[in-house]
Protein backbone atom coordinates (compact mmCIF):
# COMPACT_ATOMS: atom_id res chain seq x y z
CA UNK A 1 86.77 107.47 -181.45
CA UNK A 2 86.63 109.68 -178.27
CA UNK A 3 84.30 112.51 -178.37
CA UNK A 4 85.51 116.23 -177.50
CA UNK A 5 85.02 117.58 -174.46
CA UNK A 6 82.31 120.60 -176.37
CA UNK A 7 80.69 117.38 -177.91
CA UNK A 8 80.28 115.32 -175.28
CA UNK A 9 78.62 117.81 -173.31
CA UNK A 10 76.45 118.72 -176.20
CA UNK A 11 75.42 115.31 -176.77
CA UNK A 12 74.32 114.83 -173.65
CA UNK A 13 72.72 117.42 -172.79
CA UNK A 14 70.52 117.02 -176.10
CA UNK A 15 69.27 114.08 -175.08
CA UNK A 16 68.11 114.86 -171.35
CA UNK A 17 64.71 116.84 -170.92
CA UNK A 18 63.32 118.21 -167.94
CA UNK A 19 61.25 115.79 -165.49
CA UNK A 20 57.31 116.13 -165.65
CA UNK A 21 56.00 117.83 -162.64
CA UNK A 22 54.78 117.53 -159.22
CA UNK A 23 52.32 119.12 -156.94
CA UNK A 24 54.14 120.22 -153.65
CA UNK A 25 52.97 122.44 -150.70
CA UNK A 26 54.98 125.98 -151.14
CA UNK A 27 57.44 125.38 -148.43
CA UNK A 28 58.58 122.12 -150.24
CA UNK A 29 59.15 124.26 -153.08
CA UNK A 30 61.85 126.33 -152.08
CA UNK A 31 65.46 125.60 -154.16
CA UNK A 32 62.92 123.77 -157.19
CA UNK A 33 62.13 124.75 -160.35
CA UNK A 34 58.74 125.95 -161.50
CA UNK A 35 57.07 123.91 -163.98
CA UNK A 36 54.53 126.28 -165.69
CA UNK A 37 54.05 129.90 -165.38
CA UNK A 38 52.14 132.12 -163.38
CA UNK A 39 50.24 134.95 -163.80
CA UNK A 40 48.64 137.11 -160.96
CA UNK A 41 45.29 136.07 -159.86
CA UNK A 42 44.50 140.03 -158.95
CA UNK A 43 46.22 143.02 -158.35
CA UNK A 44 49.27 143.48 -155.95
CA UNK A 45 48.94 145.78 -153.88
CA UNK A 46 44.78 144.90 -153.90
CA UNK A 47 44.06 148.26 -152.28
CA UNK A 48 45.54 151.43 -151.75
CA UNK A 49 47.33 151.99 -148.65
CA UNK A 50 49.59 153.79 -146.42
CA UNK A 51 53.15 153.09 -146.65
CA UNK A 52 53.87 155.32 -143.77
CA UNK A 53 52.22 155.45 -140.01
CA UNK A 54 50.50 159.14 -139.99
CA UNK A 55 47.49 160.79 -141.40
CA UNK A 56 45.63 160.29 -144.72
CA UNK A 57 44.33 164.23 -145.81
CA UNK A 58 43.73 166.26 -148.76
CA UNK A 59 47.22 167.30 -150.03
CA UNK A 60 45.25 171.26 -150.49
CA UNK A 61 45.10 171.23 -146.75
CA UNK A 62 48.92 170.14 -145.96
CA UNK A 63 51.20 173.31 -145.45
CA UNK A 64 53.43 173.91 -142.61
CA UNK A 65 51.57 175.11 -139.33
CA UNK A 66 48.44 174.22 -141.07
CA UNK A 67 46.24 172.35 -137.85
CA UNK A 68 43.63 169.77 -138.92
CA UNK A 69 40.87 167.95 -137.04
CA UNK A 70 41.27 164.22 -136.59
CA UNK A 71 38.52 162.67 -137.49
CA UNK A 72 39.06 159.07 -137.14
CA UNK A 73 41.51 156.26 -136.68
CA UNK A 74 42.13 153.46 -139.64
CA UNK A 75 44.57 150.19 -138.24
CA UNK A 76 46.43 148.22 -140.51
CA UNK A 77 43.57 145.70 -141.27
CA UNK A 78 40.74 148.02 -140.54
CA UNK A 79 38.45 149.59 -143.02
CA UNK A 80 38.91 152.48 -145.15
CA UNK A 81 36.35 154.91 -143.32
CA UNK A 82 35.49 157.42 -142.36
CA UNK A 83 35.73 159.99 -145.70
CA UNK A 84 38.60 162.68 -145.13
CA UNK A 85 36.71 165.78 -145.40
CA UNK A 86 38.60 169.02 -145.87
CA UNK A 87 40.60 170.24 -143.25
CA UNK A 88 40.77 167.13 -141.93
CA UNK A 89 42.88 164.27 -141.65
CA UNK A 90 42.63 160.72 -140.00
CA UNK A 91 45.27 159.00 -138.34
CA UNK A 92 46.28 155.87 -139.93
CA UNK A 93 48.86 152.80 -139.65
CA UNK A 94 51.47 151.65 -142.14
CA UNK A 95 49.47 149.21 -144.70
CA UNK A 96 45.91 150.27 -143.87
CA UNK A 97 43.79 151.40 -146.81
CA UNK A 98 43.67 154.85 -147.53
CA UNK A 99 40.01 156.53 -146.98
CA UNK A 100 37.84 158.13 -149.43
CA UNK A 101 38.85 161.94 -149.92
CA UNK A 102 42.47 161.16 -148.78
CA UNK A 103 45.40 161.50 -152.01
CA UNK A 104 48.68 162.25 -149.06
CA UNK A 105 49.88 160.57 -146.24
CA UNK A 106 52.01 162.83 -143.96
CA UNK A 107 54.27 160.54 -141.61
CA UNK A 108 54.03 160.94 -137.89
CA UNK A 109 57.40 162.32 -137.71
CA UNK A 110 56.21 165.09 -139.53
CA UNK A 111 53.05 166.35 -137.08
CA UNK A 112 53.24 166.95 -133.65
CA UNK A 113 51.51 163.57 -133.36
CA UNK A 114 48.11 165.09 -132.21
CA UNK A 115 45.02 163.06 -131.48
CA UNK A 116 42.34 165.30 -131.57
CA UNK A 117 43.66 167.85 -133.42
CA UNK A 118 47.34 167.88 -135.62
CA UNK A 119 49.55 170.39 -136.86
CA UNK A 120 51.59 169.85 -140.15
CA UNK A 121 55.36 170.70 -139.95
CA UNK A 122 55.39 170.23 -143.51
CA UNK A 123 53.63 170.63 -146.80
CA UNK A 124 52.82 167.03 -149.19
CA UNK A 125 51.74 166.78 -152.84
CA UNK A 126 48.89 163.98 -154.01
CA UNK A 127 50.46 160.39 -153.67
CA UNK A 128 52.56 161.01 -150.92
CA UNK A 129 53.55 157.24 -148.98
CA UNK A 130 50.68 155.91 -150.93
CA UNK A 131 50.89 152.49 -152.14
CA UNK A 132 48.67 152.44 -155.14
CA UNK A 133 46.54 149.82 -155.78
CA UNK A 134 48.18 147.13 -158.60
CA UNK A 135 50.99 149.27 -158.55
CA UNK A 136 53.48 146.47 -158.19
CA UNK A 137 51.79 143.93 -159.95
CA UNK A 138 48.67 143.59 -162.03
CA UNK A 139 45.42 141.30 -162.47
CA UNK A 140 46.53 138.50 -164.85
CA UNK A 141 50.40 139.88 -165.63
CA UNK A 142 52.91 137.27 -166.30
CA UNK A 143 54.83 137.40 -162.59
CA UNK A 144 56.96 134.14 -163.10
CA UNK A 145 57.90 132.37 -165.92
CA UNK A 146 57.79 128.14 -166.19
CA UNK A 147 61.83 127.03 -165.25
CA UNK A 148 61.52 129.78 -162.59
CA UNK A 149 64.18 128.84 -159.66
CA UNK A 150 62.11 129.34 -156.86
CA UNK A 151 63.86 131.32 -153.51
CA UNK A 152 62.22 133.23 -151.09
CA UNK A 153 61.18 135.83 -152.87
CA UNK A 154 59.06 133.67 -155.45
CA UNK A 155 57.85 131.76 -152.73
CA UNK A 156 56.69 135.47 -151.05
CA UNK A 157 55.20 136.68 -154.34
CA UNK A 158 52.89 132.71 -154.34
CA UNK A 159 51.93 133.38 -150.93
CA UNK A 160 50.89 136.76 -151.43
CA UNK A 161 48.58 135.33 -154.71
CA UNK A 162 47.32 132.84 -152.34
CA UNK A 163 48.65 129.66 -153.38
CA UNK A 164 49.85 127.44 -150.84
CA UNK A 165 50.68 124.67 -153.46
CA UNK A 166 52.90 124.94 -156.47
CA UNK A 167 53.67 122.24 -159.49
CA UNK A 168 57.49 122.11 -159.60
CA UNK A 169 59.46 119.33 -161.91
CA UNK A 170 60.24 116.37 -159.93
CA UNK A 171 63.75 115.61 -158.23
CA UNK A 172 65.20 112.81 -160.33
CA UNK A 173 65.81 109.32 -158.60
CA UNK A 174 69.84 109.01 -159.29
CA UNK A 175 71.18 105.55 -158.91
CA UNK A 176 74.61 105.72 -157.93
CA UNK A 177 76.90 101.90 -157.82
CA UNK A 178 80.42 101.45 -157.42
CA UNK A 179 81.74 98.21 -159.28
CA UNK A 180 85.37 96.50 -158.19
CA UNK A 181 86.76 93.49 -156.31
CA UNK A 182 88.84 95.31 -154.11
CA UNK A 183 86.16 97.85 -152.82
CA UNK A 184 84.60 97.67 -149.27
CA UNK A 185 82.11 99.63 -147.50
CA UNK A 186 83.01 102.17 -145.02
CA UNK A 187 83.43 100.80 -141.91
CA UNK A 188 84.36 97.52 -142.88
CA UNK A 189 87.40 95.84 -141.53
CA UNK A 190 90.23 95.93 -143.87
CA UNK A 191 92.51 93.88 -145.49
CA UNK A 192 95.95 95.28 -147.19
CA UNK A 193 94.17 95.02 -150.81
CA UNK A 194 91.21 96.56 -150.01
CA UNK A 195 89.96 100.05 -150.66
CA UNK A 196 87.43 101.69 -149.19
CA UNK A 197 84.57 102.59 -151.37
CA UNK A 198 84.36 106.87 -151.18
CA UNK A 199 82.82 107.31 -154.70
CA UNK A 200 79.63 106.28 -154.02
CA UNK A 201 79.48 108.83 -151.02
CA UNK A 202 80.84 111.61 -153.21
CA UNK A 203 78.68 111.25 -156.29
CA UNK A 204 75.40 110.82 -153.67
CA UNK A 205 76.84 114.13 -152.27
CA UNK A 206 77.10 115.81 -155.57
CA UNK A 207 73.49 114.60 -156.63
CA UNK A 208 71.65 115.91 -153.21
CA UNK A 209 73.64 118.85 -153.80
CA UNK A 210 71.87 119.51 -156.94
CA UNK A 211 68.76 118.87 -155.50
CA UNK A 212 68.42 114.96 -157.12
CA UNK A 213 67.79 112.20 -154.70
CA UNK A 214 70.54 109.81 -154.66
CA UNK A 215 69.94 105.59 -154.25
CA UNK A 216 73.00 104.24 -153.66
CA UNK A 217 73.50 100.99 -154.87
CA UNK A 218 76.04 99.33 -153.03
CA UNK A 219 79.38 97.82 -155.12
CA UNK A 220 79.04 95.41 -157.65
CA UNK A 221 81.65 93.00 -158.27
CA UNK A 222 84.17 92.38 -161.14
CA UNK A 223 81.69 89.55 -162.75
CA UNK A 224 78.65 88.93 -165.31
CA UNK A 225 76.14 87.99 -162.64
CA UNK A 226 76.64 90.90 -159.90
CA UNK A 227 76.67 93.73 -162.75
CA UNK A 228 73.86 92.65 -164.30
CA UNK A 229 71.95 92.69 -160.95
CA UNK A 230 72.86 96.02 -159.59
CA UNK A 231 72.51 97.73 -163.27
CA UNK A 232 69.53 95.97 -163.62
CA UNK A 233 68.14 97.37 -160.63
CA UNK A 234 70.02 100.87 -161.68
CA UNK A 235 67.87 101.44 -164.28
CA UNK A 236 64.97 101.55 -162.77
CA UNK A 237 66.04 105.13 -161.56
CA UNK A 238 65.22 108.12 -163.69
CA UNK A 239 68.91 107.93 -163.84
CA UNK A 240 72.17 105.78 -163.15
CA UNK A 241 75.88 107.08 -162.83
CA UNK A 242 78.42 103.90 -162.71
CA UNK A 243 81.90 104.69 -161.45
CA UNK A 244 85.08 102.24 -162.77
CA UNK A 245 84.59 99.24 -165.14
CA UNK A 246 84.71 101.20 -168.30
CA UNK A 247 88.42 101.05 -169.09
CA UNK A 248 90.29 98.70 -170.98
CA UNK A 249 91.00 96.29 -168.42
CA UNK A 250 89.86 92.56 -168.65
CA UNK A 251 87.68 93.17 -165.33
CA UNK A 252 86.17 96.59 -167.05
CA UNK A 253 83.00 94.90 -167.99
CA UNK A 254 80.42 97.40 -167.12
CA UNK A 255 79.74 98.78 -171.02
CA UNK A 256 79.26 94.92 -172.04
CA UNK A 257 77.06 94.47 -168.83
CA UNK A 258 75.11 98.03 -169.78
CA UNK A 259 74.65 97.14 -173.70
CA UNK A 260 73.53 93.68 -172.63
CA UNK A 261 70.45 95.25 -170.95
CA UNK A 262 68.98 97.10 -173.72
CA UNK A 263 71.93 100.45 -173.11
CA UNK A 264 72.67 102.01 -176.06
CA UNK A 265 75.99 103.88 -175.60
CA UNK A 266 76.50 107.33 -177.37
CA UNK A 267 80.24 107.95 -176.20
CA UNK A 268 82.35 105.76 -174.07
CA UNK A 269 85.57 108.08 -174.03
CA UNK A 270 86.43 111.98 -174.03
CA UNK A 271 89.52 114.11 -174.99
CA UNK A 272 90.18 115.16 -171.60
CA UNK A 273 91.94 114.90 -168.59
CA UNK A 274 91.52 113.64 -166.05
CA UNK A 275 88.85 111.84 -167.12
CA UNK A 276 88.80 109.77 -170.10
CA UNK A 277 87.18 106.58 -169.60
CA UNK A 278 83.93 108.74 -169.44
CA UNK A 279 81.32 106.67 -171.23
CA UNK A 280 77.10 108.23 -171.46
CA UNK A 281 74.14 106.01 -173.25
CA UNK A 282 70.51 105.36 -172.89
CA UNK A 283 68.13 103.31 -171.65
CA UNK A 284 65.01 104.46 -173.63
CA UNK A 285 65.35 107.77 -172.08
CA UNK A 286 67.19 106.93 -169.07
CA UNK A 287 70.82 108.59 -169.33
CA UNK A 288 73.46 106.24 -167.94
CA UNK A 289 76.81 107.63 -167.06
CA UNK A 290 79.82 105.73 -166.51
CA UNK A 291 82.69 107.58 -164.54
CA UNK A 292 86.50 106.62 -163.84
CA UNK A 293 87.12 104.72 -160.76
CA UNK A 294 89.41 107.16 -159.72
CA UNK A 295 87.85 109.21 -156.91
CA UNK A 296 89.09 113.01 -158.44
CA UNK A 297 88.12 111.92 -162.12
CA UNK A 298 84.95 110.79 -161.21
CA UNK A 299 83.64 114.42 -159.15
CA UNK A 300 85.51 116.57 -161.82
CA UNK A 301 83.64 114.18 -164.66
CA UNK A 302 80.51 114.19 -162.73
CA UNK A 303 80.64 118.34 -162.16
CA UNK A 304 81.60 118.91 -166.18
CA UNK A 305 78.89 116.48 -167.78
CA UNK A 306 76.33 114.95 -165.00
CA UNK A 307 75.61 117.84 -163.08
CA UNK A 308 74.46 119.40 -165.82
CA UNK A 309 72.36 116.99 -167.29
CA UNK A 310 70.49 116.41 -163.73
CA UNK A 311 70.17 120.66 -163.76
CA UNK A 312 68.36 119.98 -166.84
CA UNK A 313 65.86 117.36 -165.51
CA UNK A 314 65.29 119.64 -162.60
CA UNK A 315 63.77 122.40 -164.80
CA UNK A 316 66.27 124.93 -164.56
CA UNK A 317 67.37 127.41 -167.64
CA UNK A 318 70.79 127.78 -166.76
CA UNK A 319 72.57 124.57 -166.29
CA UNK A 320 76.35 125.15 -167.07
CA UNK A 321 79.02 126.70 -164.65
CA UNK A 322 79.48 130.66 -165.53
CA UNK A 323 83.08 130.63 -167.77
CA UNK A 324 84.72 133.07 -166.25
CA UNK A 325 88.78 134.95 -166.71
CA UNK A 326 91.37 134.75 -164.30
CA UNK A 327 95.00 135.82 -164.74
CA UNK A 328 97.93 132.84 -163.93
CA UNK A 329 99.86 133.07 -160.90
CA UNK A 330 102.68 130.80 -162.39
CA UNK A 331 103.14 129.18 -165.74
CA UNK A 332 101.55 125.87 -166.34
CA UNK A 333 102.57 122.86 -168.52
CA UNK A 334 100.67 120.33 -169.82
CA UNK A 335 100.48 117.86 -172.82
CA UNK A 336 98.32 118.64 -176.21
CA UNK A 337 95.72 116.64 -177.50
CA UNK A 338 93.47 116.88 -174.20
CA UNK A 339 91.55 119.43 -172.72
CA UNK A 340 92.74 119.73 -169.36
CA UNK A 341 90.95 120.37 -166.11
CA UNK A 342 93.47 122.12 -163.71
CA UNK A 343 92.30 121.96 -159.64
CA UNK A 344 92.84 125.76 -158.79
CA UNK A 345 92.97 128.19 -156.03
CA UNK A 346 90.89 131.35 -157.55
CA UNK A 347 91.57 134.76 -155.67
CA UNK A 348 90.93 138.45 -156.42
CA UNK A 349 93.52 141.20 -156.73
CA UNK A 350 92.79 144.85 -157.38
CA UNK A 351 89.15 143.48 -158.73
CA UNK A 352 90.33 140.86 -161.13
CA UNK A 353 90.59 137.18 -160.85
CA UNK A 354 93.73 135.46 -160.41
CA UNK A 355 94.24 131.33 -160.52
CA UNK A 356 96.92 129.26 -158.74
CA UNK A 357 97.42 125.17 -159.17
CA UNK A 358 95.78 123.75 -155.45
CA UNK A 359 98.53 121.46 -155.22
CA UNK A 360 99.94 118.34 -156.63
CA UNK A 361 97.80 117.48 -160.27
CA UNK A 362 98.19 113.98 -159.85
CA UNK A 363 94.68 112.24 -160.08
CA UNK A 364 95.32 110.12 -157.17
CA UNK A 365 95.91 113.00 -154.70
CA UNK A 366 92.38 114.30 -153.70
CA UNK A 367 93.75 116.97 -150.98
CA UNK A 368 94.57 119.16 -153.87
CA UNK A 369 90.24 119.32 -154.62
CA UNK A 370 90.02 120.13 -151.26
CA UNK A 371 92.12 123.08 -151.24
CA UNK A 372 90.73 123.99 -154.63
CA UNK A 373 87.67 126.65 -155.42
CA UNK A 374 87.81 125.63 -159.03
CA UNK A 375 88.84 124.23 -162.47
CA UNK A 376 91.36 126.53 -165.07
CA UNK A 377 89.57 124.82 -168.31
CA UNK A 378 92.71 124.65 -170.60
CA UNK A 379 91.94 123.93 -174.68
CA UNK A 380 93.57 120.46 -176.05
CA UNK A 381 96.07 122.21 -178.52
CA UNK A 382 97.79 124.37 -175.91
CA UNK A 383 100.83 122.64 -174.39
CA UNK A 384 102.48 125.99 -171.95
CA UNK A 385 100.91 128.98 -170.36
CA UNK A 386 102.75 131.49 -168.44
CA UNK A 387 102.14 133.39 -165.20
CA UNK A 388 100.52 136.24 -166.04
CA UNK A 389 98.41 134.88 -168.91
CA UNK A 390 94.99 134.96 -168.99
CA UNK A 391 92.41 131.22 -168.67
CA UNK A 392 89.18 130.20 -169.01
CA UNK A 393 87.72 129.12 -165.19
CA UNK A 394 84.72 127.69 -163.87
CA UNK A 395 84.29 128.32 -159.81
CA UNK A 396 82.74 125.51 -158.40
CA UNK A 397 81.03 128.15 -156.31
CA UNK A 398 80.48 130.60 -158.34
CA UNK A 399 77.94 132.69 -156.06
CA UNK A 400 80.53 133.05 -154.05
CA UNK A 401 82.80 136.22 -154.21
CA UNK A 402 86.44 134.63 -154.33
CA UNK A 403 88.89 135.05 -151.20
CA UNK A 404 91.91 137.97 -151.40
CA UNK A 405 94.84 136.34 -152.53
């Protein structure tokens, strides 16, 4: 019996667990996910220091006209000496620590910028563009947390604790094979019933866009003896995605070919379209998915249930497309008994989101997932929606802020 679309996601994504980690130098870690936590190894900032370039005094001494002798010079990198003694001050550089005897820093915009001697245009009070010491973070706090995506700002806060290697969980190995007679490779010379092979491309596209490594496996033929090659091979991966083969066709032998090496199958169809001939199982605790041949069914199938499930092995927390509103532009029709994924244009208008069809539904016209930014998720029991309605979207960019309509 097919499995709903809320189940079918469920179920898979119960059975997938995160990769074990690796050891990577910090650049290499950029876009991963962190594997265990980290605490501070001492405080940040480690010293105090001047936020400002000016002069470290006594906040008593600072009032306006008040003129101080400069008693010293202090570089960004230079020791914190000598003492400021009163009715003194010495000039110092942003990020320098701040001398004994010194609780203000006056900025150099605010003196006449003396050397030997300066005079105040201004008063200060104790703490003044002073960066105290653990102020931002402490010895031994918690700073990131294990499934931490790390972006340039993590990768800042590591280098700043020192570490120039991080563990992160590894990039799953995703096989990727293509299974028909009439398929050829790209580039091949072609016959009239031939078809070029795209899904392979697409699907390794979609997995290195996740941040997997993709091995594509070439096609495998409509036969016993070529399946069972590839898919044996396949499995070897930390995962395998199969596109075509798992229909009801006399040639759809790929489910046979998977159960006879040892796949146990969990689903092999889903209430939804496009995309029913979706099929999942396992090999031990290698996830296999099998996607429709058809080259729109098998992205939107791969973005609602496999990209997902590789988030998951990646290490990150958040793994499912935001679900956000958008108002209809123009009714929509479709049949019940199916949730149905609808290839949108998403826009904004006076701050709220709006959804158009991209074009032409059909599941053999991929133009219309070009021109599209996203999916209208429609529930299986609905049949007619009209313009002005509101429906559930995912964006398939959803850091993006959608175009003006």
């Amino acid at each position: 019996m097919p499995q709903s679309f809320e189940n079918a996601r469920a179920l898979i994504l119960a059975h997938i667990a995160p990769l074990t980690g690796e050891t990577v130098p910090l650049l290499d870690a950029v876009g991963r996910v962190l594997e265990r936590e980290f605490a501070a190894p001492y405080d940040l900032p480690r010293f105090a220091n001047s936020a400002m370039d000016g002069y470290a005094l006594r906040a008593a001494d600072a009032r306006p006209g008040a003129r101080l002798r400069v008693t010293g010079y202090i570089p960004a990198g230079g020791r914190a000496e000598p003492a400021v003694a009163v009715g003194c001050a010495v000039r110092i550089m942003t990020g320098a620590p701040i001398p004994p005897g010194g609780d203000t820093v006056i900025p150099v915009e605010e003196t006449d910028g003396g050397l030997a001697e300066v005079v105040l245009q201004g008063s200060a009070t104790p703490g003044d563009h002073i960066r105290r010491r653990g102020e931002d973070i402490s010895t031994g706090s918690l700073v990131l947390a294990a499934g931490t995506l790390l972006r340039p700002a993590e990768i800042s806060l590591l280098a700043s604790c020192g570490r120039t290697r991080v563990s992160v969980h590894r990039r799953p190995k995703v096989a990727i094979l293509s299974t028909g007679d009439e398929l050829v490779e790209p580039g091949t010379e072609l016959s009239p019933e031939t078809i070029v092979d795209s899904n392979s491309w697409a699907l390794a596209a979609a997995v290195r866009e996740v941040g997997a490594e993709p091995a594509l496996l070439g096609i495998a033929r409509d036969n016993h003896a070529s399946l069972r090659e590839k898919l044996r091979l396949g499995l070897t991966a930390d995962a395998l995605i199969t596109s075509a083969g798992v229909s009801a066709g006399d040639r759809d032998l790929v489910r046979e070919v998977l159960e006879e090496l040892g796949v146990r199958p969990l689903f092999w169809k889903i209430d939804i379209k496009p995309g029913r001939p979706t099929a999942f199982g396992l090999a031990g605790k290698i996830p296999v998915f099998s996607l429709p041949g058809n080259p729109v069914s098998s992205l939107l199938t791969f973005d609602t249930f496999v990209r997902p499930a590789l988030l998951k092995m990646l290490g990150h927390r958040q793994v499912l497309r935001p679900l956000l509103q958008a108002t209809l532009q123009a009714p929509v029709a479709k049949k019940a008994g199916r949730v149905h994924f609808l290839r949108v244009r998403v826009g904004r208008v006076n701050g709220h989101l709006t959804a158009i069809s991209a074009g032409d539904q059909n599941t053999g016209i991929l133009s219309t997932l070009l021109h599209a930014n996203g999916v209208a998720v429609l529930p299986a029991e609905r049949e007619n929606f009209a313009a002005g309605e509101t429906v559930d979207i995912h964006l398939f960019e959803p850091e993006l802020a959608p175009a003006e309509a």
